[in-house]
Structure formats: structure tokens, C-alpha cells
Protein backbone atom coordinates (compact mmCIF):
# COMPACT_ATOMS: atom_id res chain seq x y z
CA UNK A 1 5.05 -80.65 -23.98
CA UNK A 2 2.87 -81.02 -27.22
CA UNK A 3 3.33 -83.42 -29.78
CA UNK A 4 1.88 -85.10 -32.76
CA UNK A 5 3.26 -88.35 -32.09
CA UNK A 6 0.97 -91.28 -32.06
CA UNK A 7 0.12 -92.34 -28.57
CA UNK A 8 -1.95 -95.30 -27.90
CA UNK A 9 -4.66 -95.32 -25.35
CA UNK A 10 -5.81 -98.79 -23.97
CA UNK A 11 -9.85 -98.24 -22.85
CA UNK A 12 -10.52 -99.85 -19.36
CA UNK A 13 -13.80 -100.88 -20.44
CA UNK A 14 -12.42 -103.85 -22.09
CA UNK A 15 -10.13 -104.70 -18.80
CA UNK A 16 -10.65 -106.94 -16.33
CA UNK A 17 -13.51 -105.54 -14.30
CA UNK A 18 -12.65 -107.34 -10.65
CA UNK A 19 -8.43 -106.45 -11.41
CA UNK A 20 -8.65 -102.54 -12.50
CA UNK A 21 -5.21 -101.56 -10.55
CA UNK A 22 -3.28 -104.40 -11.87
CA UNK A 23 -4.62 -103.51 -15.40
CA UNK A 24 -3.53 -100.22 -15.76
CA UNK A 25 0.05 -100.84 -14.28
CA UNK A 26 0.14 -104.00 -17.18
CA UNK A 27 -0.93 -101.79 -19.90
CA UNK A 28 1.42 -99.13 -18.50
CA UNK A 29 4.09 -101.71 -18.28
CA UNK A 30 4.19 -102.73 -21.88
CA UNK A 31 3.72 -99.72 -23.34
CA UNK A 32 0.73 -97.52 -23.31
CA UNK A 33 1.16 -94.10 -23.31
CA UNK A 34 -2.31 -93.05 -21.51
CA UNK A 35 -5.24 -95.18 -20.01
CA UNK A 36 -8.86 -94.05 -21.46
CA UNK A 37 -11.67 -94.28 -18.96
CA UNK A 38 -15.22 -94.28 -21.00
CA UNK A 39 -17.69 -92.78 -18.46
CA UNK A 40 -21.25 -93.57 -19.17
CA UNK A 41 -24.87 -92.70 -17.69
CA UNK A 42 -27.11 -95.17 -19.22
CA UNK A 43 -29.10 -91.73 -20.26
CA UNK A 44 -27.06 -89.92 -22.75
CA UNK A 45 -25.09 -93.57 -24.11
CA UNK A 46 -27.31 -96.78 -23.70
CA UNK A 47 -24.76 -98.54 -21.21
CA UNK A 48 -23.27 -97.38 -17.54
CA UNK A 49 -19.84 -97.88 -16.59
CA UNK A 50 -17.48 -95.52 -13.98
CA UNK A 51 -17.96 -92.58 -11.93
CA UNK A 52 -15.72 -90.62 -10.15
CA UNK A 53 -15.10 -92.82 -7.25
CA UNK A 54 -13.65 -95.48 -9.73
CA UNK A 55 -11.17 -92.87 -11.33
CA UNK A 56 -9.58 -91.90 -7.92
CA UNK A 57 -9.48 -95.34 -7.31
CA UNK A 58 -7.18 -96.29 -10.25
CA UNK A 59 -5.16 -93.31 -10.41
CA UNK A 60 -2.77 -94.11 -7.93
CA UNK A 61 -2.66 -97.13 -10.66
CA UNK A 62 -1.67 -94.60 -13.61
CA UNK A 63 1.87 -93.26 -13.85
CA UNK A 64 0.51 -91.36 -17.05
CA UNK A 65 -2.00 -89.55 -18.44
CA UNK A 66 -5.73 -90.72 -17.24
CA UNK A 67 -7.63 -89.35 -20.13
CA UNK A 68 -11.74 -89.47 -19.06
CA UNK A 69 -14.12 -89.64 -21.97
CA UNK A 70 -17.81 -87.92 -20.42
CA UNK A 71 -20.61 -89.91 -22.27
CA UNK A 72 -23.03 -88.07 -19.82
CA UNK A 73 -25.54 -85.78 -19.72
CA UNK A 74 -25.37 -83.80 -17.60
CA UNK A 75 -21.84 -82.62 -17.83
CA UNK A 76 -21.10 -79.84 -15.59
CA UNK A 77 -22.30 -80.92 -12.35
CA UNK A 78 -19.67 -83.77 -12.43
CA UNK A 79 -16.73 -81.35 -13.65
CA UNK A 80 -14.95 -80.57 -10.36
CA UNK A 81 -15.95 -84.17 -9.09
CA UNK A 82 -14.01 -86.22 -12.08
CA UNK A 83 -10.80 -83.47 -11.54
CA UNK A 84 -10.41 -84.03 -7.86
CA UNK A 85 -10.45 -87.97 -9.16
CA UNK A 86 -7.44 -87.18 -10.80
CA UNK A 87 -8.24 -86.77 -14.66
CA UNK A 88 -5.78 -84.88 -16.82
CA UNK A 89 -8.11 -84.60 -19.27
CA UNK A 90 -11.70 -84.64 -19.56
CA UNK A 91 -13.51 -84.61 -23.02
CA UNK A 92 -17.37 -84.47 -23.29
CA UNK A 93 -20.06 -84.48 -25.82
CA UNK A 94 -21.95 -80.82 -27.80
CA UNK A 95 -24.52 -83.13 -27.76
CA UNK A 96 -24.88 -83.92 -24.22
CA UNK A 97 -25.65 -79.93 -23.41
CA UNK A 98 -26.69 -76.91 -25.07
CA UNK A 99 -23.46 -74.48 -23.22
CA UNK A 100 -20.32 -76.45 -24.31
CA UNK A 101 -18.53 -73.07 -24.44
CA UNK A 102 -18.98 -72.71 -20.71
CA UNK A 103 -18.57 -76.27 -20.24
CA UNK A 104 -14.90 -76.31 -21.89
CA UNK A 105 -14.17 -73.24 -19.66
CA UNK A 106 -15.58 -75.04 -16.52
CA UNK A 107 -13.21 -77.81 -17.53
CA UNK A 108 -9.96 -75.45 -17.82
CA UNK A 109 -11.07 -73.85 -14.71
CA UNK A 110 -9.74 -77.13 -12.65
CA UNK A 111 -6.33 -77.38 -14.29
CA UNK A 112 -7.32 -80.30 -16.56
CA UNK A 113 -6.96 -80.08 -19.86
CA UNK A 114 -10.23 -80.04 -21.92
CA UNK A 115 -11.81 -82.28 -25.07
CA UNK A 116 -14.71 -82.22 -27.36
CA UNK A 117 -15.80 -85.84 -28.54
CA UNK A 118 -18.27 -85.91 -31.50
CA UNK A 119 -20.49 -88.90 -32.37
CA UNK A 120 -20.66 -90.15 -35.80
CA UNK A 121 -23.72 -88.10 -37.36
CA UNK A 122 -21.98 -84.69 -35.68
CA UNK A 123 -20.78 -82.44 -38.19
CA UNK A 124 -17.50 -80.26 -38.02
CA UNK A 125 -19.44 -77.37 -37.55
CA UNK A 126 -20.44 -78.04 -34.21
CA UNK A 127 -17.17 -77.58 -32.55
CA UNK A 128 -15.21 -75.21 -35.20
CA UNK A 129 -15.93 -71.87 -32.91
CA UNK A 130 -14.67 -73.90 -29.46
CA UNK A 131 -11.81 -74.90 -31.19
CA UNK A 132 -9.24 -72.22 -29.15
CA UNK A 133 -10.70 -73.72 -25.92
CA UNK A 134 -9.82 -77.61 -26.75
CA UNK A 135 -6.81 -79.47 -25.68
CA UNK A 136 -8.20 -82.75 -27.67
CA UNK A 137 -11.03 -83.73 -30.11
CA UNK A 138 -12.17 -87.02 -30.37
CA UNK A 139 -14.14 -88.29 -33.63
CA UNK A 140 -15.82 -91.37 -32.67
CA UNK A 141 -15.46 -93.95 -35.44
CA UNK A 142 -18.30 -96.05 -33.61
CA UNK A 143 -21.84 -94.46 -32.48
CA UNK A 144 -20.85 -94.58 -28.44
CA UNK A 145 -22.46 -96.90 -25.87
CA UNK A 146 -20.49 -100.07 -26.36
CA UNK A 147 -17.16 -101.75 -26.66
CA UNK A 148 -16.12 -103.85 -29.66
CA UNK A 149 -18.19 -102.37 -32.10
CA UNK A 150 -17.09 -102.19 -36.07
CA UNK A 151 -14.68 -99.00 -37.40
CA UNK A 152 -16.97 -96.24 -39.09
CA UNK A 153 -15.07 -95.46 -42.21
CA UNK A 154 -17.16 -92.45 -43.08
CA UNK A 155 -15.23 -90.76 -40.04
CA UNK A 156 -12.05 -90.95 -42.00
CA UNK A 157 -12.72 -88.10 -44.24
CA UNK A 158 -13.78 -85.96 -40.83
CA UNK A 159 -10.32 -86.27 -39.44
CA UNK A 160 -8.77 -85.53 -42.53
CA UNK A 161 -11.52 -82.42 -42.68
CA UNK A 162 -10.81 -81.42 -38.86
CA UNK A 163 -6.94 -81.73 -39.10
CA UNK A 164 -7.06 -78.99 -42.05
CA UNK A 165 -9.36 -77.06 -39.60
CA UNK A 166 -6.95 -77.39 -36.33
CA UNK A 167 -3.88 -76.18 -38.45
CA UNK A 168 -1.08 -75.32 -36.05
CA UNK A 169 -2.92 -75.30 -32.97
CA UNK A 170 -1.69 -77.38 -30.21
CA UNK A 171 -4.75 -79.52 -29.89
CA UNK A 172 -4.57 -83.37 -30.05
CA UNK A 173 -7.22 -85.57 -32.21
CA UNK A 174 -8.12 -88.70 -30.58
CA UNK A 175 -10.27 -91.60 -32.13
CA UNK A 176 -12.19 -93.97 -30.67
CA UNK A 177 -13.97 -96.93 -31.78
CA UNK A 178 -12.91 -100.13 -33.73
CA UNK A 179 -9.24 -99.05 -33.78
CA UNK A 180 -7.26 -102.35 -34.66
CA UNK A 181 -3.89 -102.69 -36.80
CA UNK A 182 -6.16 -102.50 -39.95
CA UNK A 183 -7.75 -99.04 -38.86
CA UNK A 184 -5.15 -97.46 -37.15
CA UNK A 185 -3.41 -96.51 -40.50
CA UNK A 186 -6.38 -95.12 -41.90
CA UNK A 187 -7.02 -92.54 -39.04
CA UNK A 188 -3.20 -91.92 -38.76
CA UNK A 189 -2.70 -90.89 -42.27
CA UNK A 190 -6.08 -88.60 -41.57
CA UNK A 191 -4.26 -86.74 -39.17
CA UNK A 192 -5.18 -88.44 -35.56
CA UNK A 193 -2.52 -88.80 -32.94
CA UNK A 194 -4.21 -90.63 -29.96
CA UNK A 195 -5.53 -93.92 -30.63
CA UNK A 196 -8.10 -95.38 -28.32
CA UNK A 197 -8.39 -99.14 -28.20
CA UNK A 198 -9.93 -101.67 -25.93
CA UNK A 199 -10.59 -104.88 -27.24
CA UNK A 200 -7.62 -104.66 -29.82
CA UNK A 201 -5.57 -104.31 -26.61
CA UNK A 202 -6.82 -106.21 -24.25
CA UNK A 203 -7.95 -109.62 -26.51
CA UNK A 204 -5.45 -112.79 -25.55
CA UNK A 205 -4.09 -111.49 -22.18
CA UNK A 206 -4.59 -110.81 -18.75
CA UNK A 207 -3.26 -109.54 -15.62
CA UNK A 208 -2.01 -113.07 -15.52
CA UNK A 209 -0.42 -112.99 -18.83
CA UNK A 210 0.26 -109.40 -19.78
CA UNK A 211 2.38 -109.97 -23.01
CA UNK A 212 -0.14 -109.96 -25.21
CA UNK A 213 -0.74 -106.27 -24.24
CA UNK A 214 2.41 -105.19 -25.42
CA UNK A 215 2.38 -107.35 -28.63
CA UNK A 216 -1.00 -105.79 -29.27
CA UNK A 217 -0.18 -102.52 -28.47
CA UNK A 218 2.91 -102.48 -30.89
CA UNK A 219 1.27 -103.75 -33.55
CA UNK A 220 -1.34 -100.93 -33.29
CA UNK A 221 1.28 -98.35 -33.27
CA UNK A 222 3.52 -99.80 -35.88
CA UNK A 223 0.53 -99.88 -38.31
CA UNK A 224 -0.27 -96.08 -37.57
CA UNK A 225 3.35 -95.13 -37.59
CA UNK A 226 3.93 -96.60 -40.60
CA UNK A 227 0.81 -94.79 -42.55
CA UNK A 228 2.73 -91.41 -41.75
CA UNK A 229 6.13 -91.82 -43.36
């Protein structure tokens, strides 16, 4: 069922590498509410992570959602590949691809729900016509490529802008980038539900040590919660 509650979303790119499983039952285990995978090609983002095989591999790991984030191009030839991994939903880039219309209905096709992500320097307008066909939008609040990077505050104003433009529709708005317990408000108060985090997770534990998780987790949520009432 839909709702506008904030949800956090712990990115496995800052996880250990070598213990994936273990991480996303910890981060599942003290309180995440679905486990971002950041897919890249080293063509359309300067950095390569996942590909399918690593997503079916987890997601016996992942009670939840497993929310995949496409920063490839191209996108469609890996649709049906990333589904039968077991993604719930898969979001991709405009500007990875000049069909995202068909691309978003490609996506549906499989069962899993669908997302547009939009770099910094991508207006509104590129996704206001697609909107019926979206499940999620995510505004990056970092240029995509990299963990750990700094908070884009010029992206606050764009949720704020593509809440107005979503009105009542059931469609989530995700953020990702430099979300900590200073930003989180921020995009909160904007409008964003889903909150993507990796290093603001992840930083001071381990599979070994998974408390920190939680703390961090809370303390992201709190922060965002709080900027809402």
C-alpha cells in the first residue's frame, strides 16, 4: 500500500564489499525499510559497481523492498535481466536513452514497479509527461558516479517544484546523494519520502558491530520526521 511516510534506504555501495548477505540482513535488522543497489557501467556514470548476478545474489538477503538505481546506458537490454534478479523497483536515467516512455513501460511490463532518476543539471521538464507511468522519482542531490560526495542544495527547490507537480498521484520521491541528519530535513520538508544513504549509514559499524546502523539510521529519520510536523 502507498504511503508518504519517510523510509530510509541504506545504499550497498558503501557496505562491506566481501560480506554483502550479512549487510543487508544488519541494515534490515536495525531498521531500514529498503536496501538501494546503485548499478553502474563505467560508460554512462564514471565508476562500475553490480550487475544482475549480484542482485539475485543478495535478494534472498532482503526481506524488503530491493530498490535498483540503473546508472547505465543502455537501459532496456538489461530490463528483464535485473527483474528476474529480483528488483521491486527499477529507476533509470532520461539521460541514459532517447525512449524513456517505452523504457518505463518495458519496466511495468515485468511486474516491477518503475522510477525516473534525474541528475543535478536535469530540469523538471524532462520527466513531467512520464509522470502517470512512474512509481518513484529520484532527484539526485549529488552528480552520480560516486559515494560520499557533498549534498547539492540547489536540488532542494526541485523537490519542492516536483512535489507541487506529482500532486495526489501515488508516486514516491526518492533522493540520493549526501543525505546525512543535517540534509535529511531539508529534502523532507521539500516533499521527499525515500531517503537514500550510504556512508551516513554505514560509517562506525560493521557486520561485526551492527549498532551503529541502527543509531545512524534513526538519527536520519528522526531529523526528516521532525522537518514535517
Amino acid at each position: 500500500m502507498f504511503d508518504r511516510r519517510i523510509k530510509i534506504a541504506p545504499s550497498i555501495l558503501s557496505a562491506d564489499f566481501a560480506n554483502f548477505g550479512a549487510e543487508c540482513r544488519a541494515i534490515e535488522a536495525e531498521g531500514c525499510d529498503w536496501v538501494h543497489v546503485d548499478v553502474m557501467d563505467g560508460h554512462f556514470v564514471p565508476n562500475i559497481t553490480f550487475g544482475p548476478a549480484t542482485c539475485a545474489a543478495i535478494r534472498p538477503h532482503i526481506k524488503g523492498v530491493m530498490d535498483v538505481h540503473l546508472m547505465i546506458a543502455p537501459v532496456d537490454a538489461y530490463i528483464e535481466a535485473f527483474a528476474n534478479a529480483g528488483a521491486d523497483i527499477i529507476s533509470f536515467h532520461p539521460e541514459a536513452g532517447a525512449h524513456s516512455h517505452r523504457t518505463l513501460q518495458a519496466i511495468r511490463a515485468t511486474g516491477a514497479k518503475a522510477g525516473l532518476a534525474i541528475n543535478p543539471g536535469t530540469g523538471l521538464d524532462a520527466i513531467e509527461h512520464m509522470l502517470d507511468l512512474c512509481d518513484l522519482v529520484c532527484v539526485m542531490t549529488v552528480n552520480p558516479g560516486f559515494g560520499g560526495q557533498k549534498f547539492i542544495h540547489s536540488q532542494v527547490e526541485k523537490v519542492r517544484r516536483l512535489r507541487a507537480m506529482i500532486g495526489d498521484r501515488p508516486i514516491h520521491i526518492e533522493i540520493d546523494g549526501g543525505v546525512t541528519p543535517e540534509t535529511a530535513p531539508l529534502v523532507a520538508a521539500a516533499g521527499a519520502d525515500v531517503l537514500v544513504a550510504g556512508s551516513a549509514v554505514f560509517k562506525g559499524g560493521s557486520v561485526s558491530n551492527t549498532a551503529p546502523y541502527g543509531e545512524n539510521i534513526r538519527a536520519i529519520r528522526a531529523a526528516a520526521e521532525a522537518a514535517r510536523s
